[in-house]
PDB file of N, CA and C in Angstrom:
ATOM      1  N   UNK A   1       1.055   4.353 -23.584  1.00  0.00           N
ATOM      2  CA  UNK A   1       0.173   5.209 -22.804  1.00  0.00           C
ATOM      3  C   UNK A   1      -0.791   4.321 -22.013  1.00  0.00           C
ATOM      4  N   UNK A   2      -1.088   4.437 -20.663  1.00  0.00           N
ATOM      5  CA  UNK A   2      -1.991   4.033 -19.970  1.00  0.00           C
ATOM      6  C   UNK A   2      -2.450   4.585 -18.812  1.00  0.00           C
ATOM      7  N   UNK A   3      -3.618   4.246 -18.272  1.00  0.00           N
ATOM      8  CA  UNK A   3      -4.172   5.519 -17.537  1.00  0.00           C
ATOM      9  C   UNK A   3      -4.120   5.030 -16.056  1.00  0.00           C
ATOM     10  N   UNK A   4      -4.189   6.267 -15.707  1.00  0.00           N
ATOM     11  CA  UNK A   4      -2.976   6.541 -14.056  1.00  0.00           C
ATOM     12  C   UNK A   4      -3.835   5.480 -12.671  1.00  0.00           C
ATOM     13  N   UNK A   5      -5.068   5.246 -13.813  1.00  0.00           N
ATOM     14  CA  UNK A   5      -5.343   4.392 -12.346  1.00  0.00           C
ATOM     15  C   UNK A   5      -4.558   2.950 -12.631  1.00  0.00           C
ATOM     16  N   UNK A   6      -3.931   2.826 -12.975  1.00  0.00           N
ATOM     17  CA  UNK A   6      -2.982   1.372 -12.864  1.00  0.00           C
ATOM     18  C   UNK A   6      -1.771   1.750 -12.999  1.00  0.00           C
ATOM     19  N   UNK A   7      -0.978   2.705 -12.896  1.00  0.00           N
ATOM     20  CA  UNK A   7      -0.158   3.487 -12.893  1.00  0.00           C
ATOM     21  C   UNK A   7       0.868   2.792 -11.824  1.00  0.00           C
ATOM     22  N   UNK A   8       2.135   2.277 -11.706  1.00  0.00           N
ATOM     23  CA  UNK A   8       3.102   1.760 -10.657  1.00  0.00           C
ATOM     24  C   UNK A   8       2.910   2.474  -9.431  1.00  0.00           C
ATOM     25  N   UNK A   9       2.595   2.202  -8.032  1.00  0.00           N
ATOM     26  CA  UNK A   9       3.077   3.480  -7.013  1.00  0.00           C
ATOM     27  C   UNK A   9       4.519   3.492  -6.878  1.00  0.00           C
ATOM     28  N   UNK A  10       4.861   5.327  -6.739  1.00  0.00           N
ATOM     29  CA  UNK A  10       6.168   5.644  -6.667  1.00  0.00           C
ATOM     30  C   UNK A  10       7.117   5.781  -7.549  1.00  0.00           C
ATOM     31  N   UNK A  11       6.309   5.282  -9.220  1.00  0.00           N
ATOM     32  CA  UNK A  11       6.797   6.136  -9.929  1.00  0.00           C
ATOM     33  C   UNK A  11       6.697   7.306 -10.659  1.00  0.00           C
ATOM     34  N   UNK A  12       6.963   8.456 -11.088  1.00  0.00           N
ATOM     35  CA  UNK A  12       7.182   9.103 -12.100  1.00  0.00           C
ATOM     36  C   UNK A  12       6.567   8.888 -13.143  1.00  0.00           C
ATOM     37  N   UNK A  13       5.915  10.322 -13.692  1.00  0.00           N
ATOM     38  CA  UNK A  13       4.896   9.780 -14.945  1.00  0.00           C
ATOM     39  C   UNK A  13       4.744  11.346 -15.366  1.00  0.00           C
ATOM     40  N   UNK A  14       4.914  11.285 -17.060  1.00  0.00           N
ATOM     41  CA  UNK A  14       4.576  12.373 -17.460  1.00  0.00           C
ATOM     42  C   UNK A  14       3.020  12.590 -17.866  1.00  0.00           C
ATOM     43  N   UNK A  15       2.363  13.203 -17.821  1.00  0.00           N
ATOM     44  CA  UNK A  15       0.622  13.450 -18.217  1.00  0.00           C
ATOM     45  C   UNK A  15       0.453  13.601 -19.613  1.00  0.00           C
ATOM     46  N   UNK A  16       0.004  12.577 -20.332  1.00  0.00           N
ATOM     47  CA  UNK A  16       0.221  12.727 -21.859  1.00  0.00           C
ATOM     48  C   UNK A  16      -1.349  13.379 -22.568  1.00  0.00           C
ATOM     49  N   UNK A  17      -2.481  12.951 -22.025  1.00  0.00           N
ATOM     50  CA  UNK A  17      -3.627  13.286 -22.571  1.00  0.00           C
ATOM     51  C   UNK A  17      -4.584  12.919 -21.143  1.00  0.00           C
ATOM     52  N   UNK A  18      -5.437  14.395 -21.071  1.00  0.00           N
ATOM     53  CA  UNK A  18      -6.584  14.162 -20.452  1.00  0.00           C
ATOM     54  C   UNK A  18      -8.220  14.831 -20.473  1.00  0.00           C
ATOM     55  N   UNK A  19      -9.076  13.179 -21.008  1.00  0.00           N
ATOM     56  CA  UNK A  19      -9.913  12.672 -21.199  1.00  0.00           C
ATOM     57  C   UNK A  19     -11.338  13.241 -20.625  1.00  0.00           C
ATOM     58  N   UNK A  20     -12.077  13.153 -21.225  1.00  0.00           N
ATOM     59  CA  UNK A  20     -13.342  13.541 -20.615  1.00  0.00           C
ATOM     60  C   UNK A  20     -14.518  14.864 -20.885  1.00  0.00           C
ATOM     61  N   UNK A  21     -15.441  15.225 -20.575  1.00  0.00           N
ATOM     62  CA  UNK A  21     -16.318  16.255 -21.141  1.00  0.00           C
ATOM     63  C   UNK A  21     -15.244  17.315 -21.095  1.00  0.00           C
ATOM     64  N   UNK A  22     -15.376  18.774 -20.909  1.00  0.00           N
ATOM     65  CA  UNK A  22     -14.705  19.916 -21.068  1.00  0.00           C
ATOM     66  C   UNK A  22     -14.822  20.521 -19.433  1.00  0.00           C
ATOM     67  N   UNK A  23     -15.886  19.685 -18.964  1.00  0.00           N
ATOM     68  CA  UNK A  23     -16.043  20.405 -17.298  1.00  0.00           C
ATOM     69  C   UNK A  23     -14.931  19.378 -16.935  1.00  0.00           C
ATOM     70  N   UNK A  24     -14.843  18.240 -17.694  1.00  0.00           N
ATOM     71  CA  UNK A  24     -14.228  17.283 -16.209  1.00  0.00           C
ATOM     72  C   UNK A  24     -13.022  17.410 -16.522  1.00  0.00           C
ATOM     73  N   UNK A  25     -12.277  18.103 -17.866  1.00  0.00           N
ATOM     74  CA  UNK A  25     -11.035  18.348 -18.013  1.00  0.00           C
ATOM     75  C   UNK A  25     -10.811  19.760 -17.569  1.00  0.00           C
ATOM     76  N   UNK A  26     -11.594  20.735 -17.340  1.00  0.00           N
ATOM     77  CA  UNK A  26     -10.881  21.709 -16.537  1.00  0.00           C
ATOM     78  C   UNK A  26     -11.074  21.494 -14.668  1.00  0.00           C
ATOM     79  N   UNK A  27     -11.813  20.628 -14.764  1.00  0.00           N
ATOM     80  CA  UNK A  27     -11.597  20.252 -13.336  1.00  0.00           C
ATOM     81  C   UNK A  27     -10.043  19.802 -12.733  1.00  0.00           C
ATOM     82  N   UNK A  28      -9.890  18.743 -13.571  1.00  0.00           N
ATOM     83  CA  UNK A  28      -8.680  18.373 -13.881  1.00  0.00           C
ATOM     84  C   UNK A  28      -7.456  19.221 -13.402  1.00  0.00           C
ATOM     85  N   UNK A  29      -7.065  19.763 -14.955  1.00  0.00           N
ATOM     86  CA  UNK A  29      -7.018  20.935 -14.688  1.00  0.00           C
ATOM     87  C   UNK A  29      -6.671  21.745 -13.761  1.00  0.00           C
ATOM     88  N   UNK A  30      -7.463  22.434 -13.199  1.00  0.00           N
ATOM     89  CA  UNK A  30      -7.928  22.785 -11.867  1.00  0.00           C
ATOM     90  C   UNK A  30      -6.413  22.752 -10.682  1.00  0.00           C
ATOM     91  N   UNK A  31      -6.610  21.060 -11.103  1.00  0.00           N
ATOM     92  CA  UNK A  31      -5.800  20.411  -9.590  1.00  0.00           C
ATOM     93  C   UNK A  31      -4.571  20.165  -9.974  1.00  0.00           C
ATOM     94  N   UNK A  32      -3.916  20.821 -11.286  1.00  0.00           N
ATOM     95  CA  UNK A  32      -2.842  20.104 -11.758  1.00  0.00           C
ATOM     96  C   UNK A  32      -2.316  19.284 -12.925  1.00  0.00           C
ATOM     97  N   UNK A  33      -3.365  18.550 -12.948  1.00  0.00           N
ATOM     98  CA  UNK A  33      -3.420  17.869 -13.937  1.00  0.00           C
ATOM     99  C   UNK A  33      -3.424  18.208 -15.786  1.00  0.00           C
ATOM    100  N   UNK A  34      -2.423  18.759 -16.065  1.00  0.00           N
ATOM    101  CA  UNK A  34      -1.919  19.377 -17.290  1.00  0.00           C
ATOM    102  C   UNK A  34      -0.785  18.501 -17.728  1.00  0.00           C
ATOM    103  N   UNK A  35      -1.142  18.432 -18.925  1.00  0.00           N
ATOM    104  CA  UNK A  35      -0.336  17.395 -20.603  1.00  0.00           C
ATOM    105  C   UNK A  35       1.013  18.605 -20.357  1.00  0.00           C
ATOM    106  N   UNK A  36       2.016  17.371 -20.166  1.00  0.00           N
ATOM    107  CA  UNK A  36       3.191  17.610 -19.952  1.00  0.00           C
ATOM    108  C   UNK A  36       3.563  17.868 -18.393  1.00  0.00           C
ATOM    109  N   UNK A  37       2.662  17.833 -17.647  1.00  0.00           N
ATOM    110  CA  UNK A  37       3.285  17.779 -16.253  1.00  0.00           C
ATOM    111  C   UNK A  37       3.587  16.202 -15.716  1.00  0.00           C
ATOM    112  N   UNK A  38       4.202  16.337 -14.901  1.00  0.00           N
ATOM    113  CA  UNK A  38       4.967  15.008 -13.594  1.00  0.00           C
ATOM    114  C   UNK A  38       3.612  14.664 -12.603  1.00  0.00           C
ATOM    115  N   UNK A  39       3.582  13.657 -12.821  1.00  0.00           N
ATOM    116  CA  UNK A  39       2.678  12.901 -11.477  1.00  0.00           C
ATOM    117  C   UNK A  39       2.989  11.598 -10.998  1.00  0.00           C
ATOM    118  N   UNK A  40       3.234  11.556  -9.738  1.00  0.00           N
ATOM    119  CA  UNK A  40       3.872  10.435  -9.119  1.00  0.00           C
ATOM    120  C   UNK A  40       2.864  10.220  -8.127  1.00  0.00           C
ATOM    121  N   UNK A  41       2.040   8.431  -8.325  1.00  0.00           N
ATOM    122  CA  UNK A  41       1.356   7.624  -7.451  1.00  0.00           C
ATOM    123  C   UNK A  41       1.673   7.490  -6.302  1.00  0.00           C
ATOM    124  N   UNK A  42       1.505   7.779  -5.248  1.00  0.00           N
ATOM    125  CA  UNK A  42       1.592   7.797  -3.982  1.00  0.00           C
ATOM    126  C   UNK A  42       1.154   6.496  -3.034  1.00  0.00           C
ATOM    127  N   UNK A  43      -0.383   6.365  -3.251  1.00  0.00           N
ATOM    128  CA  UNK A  43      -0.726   4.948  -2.906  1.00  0.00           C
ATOM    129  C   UNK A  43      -2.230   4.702  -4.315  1.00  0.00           C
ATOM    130  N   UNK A  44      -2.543   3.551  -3.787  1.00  0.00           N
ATOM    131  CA  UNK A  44      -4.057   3.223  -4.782  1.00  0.00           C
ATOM    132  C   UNK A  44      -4.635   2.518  -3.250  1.00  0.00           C
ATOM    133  N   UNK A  45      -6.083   1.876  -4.085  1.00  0.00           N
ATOM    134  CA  UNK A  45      -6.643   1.231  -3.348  1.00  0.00           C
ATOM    135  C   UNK A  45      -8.239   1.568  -3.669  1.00  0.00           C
ATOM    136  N   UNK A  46      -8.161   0.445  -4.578  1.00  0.00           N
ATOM    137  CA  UNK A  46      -9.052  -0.288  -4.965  1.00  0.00           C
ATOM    138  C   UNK A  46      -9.506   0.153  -6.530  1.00  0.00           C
ATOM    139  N   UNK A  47      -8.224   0.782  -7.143  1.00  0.00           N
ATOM    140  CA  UNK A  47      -8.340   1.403  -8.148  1.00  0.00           C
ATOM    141  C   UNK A  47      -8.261   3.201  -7.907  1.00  0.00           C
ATOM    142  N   UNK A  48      -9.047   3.753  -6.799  1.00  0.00           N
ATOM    143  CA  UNK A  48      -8.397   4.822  -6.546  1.00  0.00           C
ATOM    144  C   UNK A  48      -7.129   5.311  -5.981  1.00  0.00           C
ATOM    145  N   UNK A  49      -7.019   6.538  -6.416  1.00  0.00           N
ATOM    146  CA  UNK A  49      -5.220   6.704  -6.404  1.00  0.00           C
ATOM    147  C   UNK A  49      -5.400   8.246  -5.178  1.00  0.00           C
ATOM    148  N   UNK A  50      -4.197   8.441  -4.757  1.00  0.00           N
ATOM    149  CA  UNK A  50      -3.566   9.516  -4.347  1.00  0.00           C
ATOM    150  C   UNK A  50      -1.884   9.946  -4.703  1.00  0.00           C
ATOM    151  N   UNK A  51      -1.653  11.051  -5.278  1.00  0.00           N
ATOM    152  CA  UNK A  51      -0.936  11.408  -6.305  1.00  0.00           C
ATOM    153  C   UNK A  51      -0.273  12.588  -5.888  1.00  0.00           C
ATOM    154  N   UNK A  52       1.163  13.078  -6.199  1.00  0.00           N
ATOM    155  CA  UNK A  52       2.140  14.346  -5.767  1.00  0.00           C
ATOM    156  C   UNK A  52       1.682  14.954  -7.518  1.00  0.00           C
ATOM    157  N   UNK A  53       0.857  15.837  -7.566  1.00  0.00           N
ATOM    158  CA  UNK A  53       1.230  16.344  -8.308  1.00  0.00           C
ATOM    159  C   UNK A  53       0.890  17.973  -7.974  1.00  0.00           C
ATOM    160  N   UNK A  54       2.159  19.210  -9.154  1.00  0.00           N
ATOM    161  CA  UNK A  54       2.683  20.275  -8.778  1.00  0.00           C
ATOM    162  C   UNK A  54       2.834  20.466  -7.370  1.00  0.00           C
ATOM    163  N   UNK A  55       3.223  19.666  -6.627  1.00  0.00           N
ATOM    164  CA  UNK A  55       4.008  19.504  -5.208  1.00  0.00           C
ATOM    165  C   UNK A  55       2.743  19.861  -3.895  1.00  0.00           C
ATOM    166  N   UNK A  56       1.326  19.868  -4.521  1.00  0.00           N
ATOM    167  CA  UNK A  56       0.598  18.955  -4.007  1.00  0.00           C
ATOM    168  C   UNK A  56       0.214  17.493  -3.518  1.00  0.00           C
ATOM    169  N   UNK A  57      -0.571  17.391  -2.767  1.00  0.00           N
ATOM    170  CA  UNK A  57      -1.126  15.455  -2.744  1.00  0.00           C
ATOM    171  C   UNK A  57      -2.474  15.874  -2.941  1.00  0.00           C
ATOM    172  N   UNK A  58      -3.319  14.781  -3.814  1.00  0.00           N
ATOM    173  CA  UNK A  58      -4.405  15.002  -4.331  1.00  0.00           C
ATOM    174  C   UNK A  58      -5.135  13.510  -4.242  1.00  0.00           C
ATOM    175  N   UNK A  59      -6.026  13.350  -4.190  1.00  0.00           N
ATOM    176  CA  UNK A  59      -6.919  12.199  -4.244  1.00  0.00           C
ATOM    177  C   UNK A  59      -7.792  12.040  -5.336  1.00  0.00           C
ATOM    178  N   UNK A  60      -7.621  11.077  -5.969  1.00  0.00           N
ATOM    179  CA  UNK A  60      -8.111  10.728  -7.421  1.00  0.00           C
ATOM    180  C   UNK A  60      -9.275   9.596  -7.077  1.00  0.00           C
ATOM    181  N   UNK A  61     -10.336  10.240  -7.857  1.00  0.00           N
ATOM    182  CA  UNK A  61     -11.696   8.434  -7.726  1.00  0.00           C
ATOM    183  C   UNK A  61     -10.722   7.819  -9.044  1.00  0.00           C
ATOM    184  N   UNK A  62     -11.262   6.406  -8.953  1.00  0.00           N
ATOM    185  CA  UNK A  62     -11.158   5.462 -10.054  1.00  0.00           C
ATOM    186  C   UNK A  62     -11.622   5.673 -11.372  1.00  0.00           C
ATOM    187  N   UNK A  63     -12.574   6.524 -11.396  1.00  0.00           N
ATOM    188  CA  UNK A  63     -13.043   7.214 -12.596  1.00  0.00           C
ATOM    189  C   UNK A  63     -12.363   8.067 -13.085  1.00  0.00           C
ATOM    190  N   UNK A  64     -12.300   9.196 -12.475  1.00  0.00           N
ATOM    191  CA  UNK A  64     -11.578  10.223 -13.090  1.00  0.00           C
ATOM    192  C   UNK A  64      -9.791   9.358 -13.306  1.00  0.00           C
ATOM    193  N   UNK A  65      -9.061   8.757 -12.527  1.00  0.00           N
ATOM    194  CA  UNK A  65      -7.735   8.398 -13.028  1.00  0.00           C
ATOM    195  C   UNK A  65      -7.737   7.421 -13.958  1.00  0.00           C
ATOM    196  N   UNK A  66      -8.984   7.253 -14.291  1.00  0.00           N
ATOM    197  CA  UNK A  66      -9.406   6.528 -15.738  1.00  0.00           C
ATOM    198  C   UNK A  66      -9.042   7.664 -17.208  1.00  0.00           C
ATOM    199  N   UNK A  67      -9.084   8.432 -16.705  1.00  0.00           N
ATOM    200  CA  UNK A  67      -9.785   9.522 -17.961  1.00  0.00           C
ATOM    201  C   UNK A  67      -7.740  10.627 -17.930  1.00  0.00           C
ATOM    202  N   UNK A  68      -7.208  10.254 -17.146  1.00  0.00           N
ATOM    203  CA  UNK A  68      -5.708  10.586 -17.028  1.00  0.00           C
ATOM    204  C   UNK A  68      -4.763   9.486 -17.613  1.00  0.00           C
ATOM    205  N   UNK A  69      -3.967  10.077 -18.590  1.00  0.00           N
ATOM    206  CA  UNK A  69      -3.304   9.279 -19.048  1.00  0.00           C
ATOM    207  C   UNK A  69      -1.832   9.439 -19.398  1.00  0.00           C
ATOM    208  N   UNK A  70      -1.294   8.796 -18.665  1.00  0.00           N
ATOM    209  CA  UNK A  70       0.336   8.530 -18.294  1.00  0.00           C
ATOM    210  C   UNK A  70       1.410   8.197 -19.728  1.00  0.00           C
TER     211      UNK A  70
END
C-alpha cells in the first residue's frame, strides 16, 4: 500500500483506504474517491496529482493524495 501521491502516472490503482478527519474523507468521497474503486494518475507535479477517477478528471493537492491510498 502506498499513497497516490507517488503513485506511477498511467497506471491503474485500486483505492484501498482513505485517511483523514471525517470531513476530509467525505470530501473525498464526494469526488469519487471510495475503497474499492479504480484510479488512474494522469499527470503529477510537484507531488500534486490529476487523476481519471469514476470517468471523471480531478485534481488532487499533495496533501490530500497523501491521505489516499493505493
Amino acid at each position: 500500500m502506498m499513497p497516490l501521491a507517488i503513485a506511477n502516472t498511467g497506471e491503474e490503482f485500486m483505492i484501498k483506504k482513505v485517511g483523514g478527519n471525517p470531513e476530509i474523507r467525505k470530501f473525498l468521497e464526494n469526488l469519487g474517491f471510495v475503497v474499492g474503486g479504480a484510479v488512474t494518475v494522469v499527470s503529477e507535479n510537484s507531488g500534486n496529482v490529476i487523476v481519471n477517477v469514476k470517468d471523471s478528471r480531478v485534481a488532487v493537492s499533495k496533501e490530500m493524495a497523501q491521505r489516499i491510498m493505493v
